[in-house]
N, C-alpha and C. Protein backbone atom coordinates (compact mmCIF):
# COMPACT_ATOMS: atom_id res chain seq x y z
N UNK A 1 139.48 35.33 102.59
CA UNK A 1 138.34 35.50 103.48
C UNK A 1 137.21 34.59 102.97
N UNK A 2 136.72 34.04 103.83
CA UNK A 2 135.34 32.74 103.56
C UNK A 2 134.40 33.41 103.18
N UNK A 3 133.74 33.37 102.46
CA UNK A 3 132.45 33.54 102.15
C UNK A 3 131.80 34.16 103.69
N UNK A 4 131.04 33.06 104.56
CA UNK A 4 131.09 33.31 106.12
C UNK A 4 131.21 34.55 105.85
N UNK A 5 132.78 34.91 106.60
CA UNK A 5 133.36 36.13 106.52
C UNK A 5 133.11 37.17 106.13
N UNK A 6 132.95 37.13 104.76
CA UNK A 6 132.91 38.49 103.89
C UNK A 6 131.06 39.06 104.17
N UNK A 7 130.65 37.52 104.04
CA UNK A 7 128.69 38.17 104.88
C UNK A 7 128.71 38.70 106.13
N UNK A 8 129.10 38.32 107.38
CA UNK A 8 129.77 39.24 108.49
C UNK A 8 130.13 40.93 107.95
N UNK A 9 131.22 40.38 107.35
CA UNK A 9 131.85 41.89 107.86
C UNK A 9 130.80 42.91 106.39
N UNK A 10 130.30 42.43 105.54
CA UNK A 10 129.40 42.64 104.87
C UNK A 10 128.37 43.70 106.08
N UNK A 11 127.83 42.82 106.74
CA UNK A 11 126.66 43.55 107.65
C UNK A 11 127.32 44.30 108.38
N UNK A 12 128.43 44.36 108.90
CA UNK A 12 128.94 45.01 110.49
C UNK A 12 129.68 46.42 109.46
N UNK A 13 129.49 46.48 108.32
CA UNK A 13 129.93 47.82 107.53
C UNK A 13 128.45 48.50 106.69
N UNK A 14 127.88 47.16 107.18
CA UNK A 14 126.35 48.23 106.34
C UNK A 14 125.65 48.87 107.80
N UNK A 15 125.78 48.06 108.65
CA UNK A 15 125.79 48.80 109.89
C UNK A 15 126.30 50.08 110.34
N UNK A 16 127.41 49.75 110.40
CA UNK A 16 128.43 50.93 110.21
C UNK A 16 127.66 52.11 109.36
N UNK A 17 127.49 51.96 108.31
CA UNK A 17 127.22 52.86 107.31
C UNK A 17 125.91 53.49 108.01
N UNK A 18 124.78 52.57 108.03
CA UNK A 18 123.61 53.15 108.95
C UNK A 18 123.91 54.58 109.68
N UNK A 19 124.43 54.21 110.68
CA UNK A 19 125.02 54.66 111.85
C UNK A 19 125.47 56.33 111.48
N UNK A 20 126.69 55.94 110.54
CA UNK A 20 126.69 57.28 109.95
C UNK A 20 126.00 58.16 109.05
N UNK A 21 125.53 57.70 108.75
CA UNK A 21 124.32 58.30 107.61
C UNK A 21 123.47 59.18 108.29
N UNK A 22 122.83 58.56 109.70
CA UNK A 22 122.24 59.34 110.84
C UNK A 22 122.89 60.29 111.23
N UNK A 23 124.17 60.21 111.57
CA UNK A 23 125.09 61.21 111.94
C UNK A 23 125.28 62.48 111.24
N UNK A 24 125.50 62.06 110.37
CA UNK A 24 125.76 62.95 108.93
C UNK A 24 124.37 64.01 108.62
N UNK A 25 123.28 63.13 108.47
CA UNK A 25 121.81 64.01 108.69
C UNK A 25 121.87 64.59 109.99
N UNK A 26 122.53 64.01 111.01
CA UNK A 26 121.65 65.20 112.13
C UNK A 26 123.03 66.55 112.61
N UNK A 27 124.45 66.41 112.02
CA UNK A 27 125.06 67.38 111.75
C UNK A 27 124.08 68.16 110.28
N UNK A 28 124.00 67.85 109.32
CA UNK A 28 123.38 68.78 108.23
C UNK A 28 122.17 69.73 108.78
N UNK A 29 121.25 68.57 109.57
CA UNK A 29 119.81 69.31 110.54
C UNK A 29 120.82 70.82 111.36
N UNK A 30 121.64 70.50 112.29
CA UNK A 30 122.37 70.94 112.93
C UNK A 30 122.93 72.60 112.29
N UNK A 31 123.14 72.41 111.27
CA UNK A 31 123.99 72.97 110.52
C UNK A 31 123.28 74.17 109.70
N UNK A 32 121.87 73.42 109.14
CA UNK A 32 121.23 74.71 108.51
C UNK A 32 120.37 75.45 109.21
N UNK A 33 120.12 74.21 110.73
CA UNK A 33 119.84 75.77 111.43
C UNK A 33 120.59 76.39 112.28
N UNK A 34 121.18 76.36 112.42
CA UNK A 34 122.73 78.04 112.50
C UNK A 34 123.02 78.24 111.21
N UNK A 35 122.36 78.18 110.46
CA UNK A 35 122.60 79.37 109.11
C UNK A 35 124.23 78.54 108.64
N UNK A 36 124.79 77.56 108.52
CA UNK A 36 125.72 77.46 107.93
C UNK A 36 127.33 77.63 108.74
N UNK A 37 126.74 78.44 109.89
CA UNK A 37 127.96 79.19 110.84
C UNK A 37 128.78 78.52 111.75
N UNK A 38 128.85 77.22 111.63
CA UNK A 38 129.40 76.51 112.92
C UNK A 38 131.03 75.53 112.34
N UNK A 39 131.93 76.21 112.16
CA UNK A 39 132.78 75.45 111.73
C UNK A 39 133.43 73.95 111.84
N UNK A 40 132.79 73.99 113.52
CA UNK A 40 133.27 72.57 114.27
C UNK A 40 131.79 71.51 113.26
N UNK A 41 131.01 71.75 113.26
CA UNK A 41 130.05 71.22 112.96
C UNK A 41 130.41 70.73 111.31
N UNK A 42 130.52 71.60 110.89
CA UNK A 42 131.38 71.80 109.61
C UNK A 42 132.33 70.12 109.40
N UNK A 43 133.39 70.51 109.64
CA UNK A 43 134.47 69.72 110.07
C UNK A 43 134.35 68.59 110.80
N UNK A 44 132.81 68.21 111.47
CA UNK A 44 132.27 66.98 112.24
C UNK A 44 132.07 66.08 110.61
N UNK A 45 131.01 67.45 110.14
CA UNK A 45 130.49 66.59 108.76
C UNK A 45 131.48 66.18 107.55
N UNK A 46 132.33 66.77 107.59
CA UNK A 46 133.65 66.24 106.42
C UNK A 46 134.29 65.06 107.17
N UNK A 47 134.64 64.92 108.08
CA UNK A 47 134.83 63.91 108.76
C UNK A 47 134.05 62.62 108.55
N UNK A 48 132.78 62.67 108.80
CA UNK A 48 131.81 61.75 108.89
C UNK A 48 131.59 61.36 107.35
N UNK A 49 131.50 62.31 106.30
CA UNK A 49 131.43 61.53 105.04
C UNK A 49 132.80 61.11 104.39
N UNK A 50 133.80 61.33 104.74
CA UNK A 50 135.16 60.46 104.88
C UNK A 50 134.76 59.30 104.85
N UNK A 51 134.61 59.03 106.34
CA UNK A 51 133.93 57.60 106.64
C UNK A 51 133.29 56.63 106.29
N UNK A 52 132.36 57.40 105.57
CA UNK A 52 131.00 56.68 104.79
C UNK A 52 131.60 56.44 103.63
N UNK A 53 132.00 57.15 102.96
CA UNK A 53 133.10 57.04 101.48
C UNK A 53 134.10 55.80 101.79
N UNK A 54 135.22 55.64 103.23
CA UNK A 54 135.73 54.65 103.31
C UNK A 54 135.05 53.31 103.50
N UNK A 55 134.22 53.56 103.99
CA UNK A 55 132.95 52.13 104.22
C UNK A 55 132.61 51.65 103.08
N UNK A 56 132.12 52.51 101.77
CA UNK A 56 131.45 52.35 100.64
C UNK A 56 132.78 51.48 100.11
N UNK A 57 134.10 51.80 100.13
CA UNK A 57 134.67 51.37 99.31
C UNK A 57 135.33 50.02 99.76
N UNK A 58 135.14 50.15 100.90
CA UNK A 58 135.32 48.62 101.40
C UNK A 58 134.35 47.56 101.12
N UNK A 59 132.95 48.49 101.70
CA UNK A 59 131.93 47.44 101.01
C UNK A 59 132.14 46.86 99.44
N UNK A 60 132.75 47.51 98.47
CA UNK A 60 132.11 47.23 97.31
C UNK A 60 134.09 46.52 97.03
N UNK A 61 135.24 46.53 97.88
CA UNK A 61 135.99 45.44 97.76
C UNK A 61 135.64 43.88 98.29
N UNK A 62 134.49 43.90 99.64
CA UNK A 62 134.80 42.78 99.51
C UNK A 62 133.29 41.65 98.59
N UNK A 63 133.09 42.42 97.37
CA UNK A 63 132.43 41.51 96.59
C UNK A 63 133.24 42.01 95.15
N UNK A 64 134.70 41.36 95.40
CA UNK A 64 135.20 41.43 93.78
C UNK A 64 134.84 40.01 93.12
N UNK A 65 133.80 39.22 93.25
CA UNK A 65 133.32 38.34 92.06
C UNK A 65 131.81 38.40 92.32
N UNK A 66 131.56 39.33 92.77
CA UNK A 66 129.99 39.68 92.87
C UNK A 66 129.36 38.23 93.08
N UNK A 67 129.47 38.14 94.34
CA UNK A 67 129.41 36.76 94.74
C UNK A 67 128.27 37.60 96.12
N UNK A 68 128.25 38.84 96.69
CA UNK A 68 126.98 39.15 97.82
C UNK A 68 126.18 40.14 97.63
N UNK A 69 126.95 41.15 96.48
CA UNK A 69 126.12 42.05 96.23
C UNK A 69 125.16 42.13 95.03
């Protein structure tokens, strides 16, 4: 992958990440006020930090010579 490349998909996963991060806060907002009780909500948010965890770890493969980060 080109340099180019890896700055692209660099942004379109910090993007990404954005995106969910919001998500993730407004299930948690969601969540403590119903007291904790909403299982689907629950299970939205394990889902969603999956995601963010898979993003993170992509982000931080594609700078194995710390060449963007």
């Amino acid at each position: 992958m080109s340099e180019d490349d890896k700055g692209k998909r660099f942004l379109e996963l910090i993007d990404e990440q954005n995106n969910l991060q919001s998500e993730i806060l407004e299930k948690l907002s969601l969540l403590i006020k119903e007291n904790w009780n909403s299982l689907d909500k629950k299970k939205d948010l394990e889902s969603l930090i999956e995601k963010h965890f898979t993003i993170t770890k992509d982000l931080n493969s594609l700078d194995e010579n710390n060449s963007i980060l």
